[in-house]
Protein backbone atom coordinates (compact mmCIF):
# COMPACT_ATOMS: atom_id res chain seq x y z
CA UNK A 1 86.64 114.64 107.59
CA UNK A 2 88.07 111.45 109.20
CA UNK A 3 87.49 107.68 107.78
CA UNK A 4 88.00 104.24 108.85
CA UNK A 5 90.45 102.14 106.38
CA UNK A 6 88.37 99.12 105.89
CA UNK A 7 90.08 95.77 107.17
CA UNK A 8 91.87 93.95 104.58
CA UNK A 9 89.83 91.01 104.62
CA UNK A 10 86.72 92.72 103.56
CA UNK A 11 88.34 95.38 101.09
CA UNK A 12 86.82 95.62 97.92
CA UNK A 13 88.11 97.09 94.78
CA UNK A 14 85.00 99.93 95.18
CA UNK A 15 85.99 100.73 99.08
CA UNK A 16 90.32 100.61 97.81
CA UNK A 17 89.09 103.11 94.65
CA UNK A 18 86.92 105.02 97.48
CA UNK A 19 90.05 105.60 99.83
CA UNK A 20 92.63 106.25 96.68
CA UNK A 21 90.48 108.73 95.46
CA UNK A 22 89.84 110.41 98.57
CA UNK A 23 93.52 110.70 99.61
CA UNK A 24 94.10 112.12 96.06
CA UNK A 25 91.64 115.05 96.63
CA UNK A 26 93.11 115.43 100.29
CA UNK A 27 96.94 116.03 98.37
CA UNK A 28 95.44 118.10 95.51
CA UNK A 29 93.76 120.42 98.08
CA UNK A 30 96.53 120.67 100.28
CA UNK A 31 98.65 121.74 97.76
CA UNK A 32 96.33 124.14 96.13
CA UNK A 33 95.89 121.37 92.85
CA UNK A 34 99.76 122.34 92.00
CA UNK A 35 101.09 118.81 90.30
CA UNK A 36 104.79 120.69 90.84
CA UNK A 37 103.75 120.69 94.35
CA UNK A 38 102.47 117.51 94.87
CA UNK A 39 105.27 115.99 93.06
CA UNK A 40 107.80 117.46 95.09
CA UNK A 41 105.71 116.45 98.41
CA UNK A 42 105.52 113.11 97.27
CA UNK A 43 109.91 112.85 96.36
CA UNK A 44 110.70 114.33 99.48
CA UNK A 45 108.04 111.37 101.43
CA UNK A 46 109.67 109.27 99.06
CA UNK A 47 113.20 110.22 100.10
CA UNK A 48 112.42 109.88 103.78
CA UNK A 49 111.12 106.17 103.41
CA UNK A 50 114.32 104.26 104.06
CA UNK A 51 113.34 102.42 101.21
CA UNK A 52 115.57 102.37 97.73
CA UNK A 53 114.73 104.11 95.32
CA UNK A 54 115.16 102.67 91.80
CA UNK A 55 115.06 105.28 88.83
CA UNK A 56 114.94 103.11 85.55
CA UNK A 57 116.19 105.48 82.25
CA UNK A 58 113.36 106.07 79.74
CA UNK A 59 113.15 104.06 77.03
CA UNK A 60 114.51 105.88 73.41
């Protein structure tokens, strides 16, 4: 199933939720709804951004 991002200018919060949602059930299904799995899919993406990645400790 394909879809059309909707231009910025007319996005609404009910067409961003739409496309969130549905690329959430496109990861959970490709990854056979493993959270290890998507996890790990979504570090290594992460990884290969060129951006920096900040890891803040957890609070005690």
């Amino acid at each position: 199933m394909t879809t059309t991002l909707p231009s910025r200018r007319n996005d609404t919060p009910d067409t961003v939720i739409r496309e969130v949602r549905l690329t959430k059930e496109r990861l959970a299904r490709k990854f056979d709804f493993d959270v290890h799995r998507i996890a790990a899919d979504a570090r290594a993406r992460q990884g290969l951004s060129g951006h920096e990645i900040v890891r803040v400790k957890p609070k005690v």
